[in-house]
PDB file of N, CA and C in Angstrom:
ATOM      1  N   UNK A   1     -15.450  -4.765  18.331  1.00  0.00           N
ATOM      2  CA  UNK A   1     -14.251  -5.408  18.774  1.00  0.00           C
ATOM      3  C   UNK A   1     -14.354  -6.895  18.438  1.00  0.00           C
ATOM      4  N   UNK A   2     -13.027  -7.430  18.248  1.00  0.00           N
ATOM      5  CA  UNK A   2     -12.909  -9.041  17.893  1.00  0.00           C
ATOM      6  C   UNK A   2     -12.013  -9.256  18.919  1.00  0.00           C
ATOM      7  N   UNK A   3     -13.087 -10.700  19.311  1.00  0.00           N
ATOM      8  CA  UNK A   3     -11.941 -11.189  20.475  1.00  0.00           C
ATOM      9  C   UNK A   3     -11.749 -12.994  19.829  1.00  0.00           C
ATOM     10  N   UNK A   4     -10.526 -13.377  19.644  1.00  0.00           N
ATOM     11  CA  UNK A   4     -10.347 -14.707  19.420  1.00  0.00           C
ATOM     12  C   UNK A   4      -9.816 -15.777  20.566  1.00  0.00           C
ATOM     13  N   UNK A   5     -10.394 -16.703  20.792  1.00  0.00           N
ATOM     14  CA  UNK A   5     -10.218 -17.498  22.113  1.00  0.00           C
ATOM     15  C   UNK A   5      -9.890 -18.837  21.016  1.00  0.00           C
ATOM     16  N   UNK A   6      -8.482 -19.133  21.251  1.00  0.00           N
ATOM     17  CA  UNK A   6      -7.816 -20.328  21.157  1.00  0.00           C
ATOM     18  C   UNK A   6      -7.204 -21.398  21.831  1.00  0.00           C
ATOM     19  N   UNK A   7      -7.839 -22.562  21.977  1.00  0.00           N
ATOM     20  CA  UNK A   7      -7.525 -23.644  22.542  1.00  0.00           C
ATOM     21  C   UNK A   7      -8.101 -24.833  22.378  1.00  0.00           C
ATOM     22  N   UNK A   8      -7.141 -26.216  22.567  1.00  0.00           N
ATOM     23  CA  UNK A   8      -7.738 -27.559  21.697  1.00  0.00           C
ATOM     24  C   UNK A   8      -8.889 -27.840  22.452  1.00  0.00           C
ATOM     25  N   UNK A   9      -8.949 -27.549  23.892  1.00  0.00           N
ATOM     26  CA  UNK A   9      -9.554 -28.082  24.820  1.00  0.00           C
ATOM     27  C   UNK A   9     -11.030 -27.306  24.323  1.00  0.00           C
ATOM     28  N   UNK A  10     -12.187 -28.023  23.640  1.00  0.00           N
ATOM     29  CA  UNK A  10     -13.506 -27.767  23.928  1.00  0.00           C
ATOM     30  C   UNK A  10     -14.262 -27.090  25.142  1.00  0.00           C
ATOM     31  N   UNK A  11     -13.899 -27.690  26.349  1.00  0.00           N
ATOM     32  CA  UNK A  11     -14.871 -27.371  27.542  1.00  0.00           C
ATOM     33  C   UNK A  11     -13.976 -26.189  27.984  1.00  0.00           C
ATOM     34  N   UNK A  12     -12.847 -25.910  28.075  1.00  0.00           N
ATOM     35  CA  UNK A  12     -11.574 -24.969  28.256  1.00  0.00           C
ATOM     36  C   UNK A  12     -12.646 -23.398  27.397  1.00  0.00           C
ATOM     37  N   UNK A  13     -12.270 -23.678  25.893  1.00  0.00           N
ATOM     38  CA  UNK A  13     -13.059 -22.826  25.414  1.00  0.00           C
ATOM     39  C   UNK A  13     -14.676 -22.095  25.658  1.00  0.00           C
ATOM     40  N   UNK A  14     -15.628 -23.182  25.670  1.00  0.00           N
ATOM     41  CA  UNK A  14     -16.734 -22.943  26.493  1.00  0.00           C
ATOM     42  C   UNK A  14     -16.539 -21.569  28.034  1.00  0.00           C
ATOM     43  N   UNK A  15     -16.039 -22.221  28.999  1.00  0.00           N
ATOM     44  CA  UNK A  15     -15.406 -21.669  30.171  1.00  0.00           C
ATOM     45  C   UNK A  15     -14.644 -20.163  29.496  1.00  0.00           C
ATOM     46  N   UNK A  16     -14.138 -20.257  28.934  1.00  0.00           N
ATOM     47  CA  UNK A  16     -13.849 -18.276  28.674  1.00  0.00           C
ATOM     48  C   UNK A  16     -14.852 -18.070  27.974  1.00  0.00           C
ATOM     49  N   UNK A  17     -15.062 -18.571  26.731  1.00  0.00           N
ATOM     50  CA  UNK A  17     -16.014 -17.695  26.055  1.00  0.00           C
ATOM     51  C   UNK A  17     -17.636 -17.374  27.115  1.00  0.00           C
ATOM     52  N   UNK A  18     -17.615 -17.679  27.880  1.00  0.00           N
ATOM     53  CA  UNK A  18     -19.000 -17.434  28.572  1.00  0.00           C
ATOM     54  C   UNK A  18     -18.065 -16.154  29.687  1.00  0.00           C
ATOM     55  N   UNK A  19     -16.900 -16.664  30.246  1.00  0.00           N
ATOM     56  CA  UNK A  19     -16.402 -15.082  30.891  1.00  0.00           C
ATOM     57  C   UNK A  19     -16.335 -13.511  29.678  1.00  0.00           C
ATOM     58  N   UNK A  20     -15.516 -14.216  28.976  1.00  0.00           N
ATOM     59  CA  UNK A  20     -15.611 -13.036  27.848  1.00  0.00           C
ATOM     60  C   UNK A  20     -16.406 -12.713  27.542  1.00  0.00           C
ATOM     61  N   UNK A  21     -17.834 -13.342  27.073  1.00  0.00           N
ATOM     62  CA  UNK A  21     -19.080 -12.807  26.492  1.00  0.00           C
ATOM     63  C   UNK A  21     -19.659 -11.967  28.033  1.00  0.00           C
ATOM     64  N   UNK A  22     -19.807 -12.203  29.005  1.00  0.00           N
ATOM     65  CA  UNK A  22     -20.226 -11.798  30.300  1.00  0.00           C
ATOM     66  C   UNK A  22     -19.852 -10.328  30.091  1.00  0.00           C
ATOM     67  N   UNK A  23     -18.046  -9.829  30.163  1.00  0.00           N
ATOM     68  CA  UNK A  23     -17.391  -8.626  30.063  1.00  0.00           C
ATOM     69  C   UNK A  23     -16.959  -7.946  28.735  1.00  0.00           C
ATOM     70  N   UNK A  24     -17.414  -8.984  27.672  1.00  0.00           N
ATOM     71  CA  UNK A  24     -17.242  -8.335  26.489  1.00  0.00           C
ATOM     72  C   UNK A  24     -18.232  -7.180  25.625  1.00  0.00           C
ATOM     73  N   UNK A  25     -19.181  -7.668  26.090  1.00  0.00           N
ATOM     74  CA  UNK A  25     -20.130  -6.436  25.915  1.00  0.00           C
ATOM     75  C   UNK A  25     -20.803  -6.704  24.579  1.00  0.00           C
ATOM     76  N   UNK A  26     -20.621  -6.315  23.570  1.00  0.00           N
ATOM     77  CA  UNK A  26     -20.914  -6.330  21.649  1.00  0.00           C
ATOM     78  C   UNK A  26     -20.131  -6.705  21.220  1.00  0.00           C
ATOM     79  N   UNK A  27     -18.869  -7.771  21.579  1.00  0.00           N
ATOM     80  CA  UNK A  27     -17.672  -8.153  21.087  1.00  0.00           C
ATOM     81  C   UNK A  27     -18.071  -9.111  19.998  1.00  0.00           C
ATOM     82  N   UNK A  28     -17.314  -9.639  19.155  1.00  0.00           N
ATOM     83  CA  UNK A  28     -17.569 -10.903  17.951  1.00  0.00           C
ATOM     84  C   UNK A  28     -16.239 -11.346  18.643  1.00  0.00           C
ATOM     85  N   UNK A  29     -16.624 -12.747  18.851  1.00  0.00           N
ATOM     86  CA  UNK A  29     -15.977 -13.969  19.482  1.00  0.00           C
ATOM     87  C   UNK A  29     -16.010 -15.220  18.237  1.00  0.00           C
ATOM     88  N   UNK A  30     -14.302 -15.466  17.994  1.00  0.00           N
ATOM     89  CA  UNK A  30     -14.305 -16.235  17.208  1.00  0.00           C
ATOM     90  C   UNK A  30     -12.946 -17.230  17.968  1.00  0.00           C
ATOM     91  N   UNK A  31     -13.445 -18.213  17.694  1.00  0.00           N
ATOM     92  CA  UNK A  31     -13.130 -19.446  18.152  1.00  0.00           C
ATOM     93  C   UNK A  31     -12.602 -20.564  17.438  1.00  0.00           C
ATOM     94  N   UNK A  32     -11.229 -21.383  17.869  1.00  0.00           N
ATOM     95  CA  UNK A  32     -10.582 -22.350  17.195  1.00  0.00           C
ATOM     96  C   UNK A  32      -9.475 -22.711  18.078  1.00  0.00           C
ATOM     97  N   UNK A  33      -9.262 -24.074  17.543  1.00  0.00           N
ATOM     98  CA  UNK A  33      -8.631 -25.350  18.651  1.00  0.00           C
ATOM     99  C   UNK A  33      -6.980 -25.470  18.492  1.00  0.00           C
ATOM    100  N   UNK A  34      -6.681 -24.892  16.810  1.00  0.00           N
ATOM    101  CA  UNK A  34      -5.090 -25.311  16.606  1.00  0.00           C
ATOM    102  C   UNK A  34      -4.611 -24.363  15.807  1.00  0.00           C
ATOM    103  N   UNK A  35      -3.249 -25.207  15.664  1.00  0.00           N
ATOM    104  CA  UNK A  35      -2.215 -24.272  15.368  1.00  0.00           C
ATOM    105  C   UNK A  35      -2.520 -23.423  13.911  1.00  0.00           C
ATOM    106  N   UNK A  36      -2.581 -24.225  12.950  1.00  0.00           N
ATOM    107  CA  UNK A  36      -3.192 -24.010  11.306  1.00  0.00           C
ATOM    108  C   UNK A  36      -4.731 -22.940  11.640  1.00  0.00           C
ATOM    109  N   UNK A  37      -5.580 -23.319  12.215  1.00  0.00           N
ATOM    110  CA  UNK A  37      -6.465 -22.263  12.419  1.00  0.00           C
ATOM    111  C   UNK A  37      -6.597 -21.413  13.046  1.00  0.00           C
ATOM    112  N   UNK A  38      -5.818 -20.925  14.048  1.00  0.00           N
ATOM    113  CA  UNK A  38      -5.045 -19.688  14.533  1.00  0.00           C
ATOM    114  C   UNK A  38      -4.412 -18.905  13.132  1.00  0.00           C
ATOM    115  N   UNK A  39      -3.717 -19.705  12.620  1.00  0.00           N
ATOM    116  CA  UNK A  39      -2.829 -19.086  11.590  1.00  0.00           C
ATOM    117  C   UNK A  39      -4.074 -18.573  10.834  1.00  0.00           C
ATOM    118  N   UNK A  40      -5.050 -18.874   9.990  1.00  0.00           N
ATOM    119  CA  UNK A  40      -5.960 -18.420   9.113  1.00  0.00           C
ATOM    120  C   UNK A  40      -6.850 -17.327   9.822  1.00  0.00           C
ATOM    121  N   UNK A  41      -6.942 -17.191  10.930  1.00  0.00           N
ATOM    122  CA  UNK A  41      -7.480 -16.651  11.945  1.00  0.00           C
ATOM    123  C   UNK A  41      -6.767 -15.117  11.999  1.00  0.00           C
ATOM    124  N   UNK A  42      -5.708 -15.119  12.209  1.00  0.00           N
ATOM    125  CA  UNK A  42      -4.745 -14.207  12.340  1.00  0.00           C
ATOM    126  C   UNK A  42      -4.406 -13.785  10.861  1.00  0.00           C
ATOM    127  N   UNK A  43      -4.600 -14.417   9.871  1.00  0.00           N
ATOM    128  CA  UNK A  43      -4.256 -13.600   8.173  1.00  0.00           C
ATOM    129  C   UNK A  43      -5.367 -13.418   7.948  1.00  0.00           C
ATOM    130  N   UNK A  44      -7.313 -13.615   8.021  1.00  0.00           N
ATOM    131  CA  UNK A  44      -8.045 -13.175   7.844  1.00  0.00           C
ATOM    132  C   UNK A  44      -8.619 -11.985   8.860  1.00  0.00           C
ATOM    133  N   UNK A  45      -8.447 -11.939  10.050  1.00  0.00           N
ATOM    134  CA  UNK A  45      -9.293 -10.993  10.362  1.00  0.00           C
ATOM    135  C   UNK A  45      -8.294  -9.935  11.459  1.00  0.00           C
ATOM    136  N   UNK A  46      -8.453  -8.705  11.961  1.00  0.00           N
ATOM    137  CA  UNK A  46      -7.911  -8.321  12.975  1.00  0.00           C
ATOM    138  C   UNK A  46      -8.358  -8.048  14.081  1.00  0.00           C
ATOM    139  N   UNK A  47      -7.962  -9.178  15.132  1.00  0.00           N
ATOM    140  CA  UNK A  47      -8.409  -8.915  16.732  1.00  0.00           C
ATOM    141  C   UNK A  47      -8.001  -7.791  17.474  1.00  0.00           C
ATOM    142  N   UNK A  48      -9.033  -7.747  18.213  1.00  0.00           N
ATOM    143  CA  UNK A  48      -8.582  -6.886  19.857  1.00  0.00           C
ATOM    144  C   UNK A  48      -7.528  -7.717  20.558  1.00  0.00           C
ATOM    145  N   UNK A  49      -8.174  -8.350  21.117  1.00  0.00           N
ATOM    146  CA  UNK A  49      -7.758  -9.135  21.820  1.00  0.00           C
ATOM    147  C   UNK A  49      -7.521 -11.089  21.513  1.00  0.00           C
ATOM    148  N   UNK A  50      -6.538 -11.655  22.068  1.00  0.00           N
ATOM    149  CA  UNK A  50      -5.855 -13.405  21.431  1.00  0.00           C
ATOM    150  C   UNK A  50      -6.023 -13.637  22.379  1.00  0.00           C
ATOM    151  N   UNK A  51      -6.767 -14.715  23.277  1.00  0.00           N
ATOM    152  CA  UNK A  51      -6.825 -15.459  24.248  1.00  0.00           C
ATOM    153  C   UNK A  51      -5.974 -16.879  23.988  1.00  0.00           C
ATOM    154  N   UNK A  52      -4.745 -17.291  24.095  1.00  0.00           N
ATOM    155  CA  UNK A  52      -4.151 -18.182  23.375  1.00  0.00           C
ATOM    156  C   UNK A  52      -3.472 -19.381  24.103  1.00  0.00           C
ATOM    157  N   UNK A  53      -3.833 -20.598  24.024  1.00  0.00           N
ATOM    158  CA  UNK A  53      -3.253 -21.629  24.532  1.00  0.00           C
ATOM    159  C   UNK A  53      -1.804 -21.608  24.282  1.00  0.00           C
ATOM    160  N   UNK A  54      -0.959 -21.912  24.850  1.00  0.00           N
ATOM    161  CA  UNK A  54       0.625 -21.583  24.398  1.00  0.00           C
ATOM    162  C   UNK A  54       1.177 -23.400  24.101  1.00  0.00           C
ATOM    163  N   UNK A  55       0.277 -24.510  23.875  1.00  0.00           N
ATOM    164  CA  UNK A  55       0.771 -25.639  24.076  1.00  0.00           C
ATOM    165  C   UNK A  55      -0.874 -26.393  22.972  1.00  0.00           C
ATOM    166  N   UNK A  56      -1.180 -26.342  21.466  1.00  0.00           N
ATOM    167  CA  UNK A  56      -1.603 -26.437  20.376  1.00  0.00           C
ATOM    168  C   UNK A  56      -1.078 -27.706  19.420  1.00  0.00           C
ATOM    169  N   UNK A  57      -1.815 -28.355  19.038  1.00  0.00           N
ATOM    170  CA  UNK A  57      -2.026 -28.867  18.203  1.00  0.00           C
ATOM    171  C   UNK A  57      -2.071 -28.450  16.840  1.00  0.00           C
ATOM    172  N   UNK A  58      -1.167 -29.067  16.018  1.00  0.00           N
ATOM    173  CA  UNK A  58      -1.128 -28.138  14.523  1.00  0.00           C
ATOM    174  C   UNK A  58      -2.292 -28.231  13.825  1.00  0.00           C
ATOM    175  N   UNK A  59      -2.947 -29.242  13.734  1.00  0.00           N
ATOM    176  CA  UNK A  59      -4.536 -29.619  13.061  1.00  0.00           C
ATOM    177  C   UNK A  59      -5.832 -30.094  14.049  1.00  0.00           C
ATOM    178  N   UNK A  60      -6.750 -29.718  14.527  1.00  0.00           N
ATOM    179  CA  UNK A  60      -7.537 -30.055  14.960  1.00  0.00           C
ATOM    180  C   UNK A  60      -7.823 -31.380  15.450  1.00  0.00           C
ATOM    181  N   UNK A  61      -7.778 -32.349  14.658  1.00  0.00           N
ATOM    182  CA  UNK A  61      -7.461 -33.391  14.845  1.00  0.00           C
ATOM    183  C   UNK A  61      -6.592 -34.361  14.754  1.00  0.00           C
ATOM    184  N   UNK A  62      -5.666 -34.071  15.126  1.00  0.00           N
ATOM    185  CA  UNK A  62      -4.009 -34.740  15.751  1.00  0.00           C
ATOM    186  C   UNK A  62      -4.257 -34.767  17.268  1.00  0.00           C
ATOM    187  N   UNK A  63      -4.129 -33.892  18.109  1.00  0.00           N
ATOM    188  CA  UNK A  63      -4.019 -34.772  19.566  1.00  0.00           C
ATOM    189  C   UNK A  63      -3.048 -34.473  20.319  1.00  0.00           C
ATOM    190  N   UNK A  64      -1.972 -34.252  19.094  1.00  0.00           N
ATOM    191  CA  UNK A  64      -0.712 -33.906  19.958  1.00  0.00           C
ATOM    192  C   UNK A  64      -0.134 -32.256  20.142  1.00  0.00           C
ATOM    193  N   UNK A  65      -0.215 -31.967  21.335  1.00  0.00           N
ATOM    194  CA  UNK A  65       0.303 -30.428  21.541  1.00  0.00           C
ATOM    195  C   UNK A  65       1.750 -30.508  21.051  1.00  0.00           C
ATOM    196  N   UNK A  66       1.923 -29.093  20.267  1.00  0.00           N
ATOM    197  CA  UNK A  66       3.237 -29.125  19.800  1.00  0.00           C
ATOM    198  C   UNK A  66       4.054 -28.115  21.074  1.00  0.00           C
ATOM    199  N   UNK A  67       5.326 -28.605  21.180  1.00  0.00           N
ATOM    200  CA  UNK A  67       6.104 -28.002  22.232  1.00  0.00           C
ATOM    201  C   UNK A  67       6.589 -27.194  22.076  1.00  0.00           C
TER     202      UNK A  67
END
């Protein structure tokens, strides 16, 4: 199983991925902060499960959540 956990917030991410890894069992956990790498995320691989911030940044480093 693939589980992808998205959100800009670093320590945010940390904090699930240690719940998910806890109940995920043998899962592959892949991880990213914005909007553009969600997108590559979602055309390269197919998840189980999207853990997804609904309020993203289009590039990693911009800053600004898009609305």
């Amino acid at each position: 199983m693939i589980i992808g956990i998205v959100d800009d917030d670093f320590a945010k991410r940390q904090t699930i991925l240690s719940i998910v890894t806890r109940c995920g069992g043998d899962a592959t956990i892949l991880q990213c902060g914005s909007l553009s790498a969600v997108r590559h995320m979602l055309r390269d691989t197919a998840l189980a499960l999207l853990i997804l911030d609904i309020a993203l940044p289009e590039h990693e480093d911009s800053g600004e959540p898009l609305a």
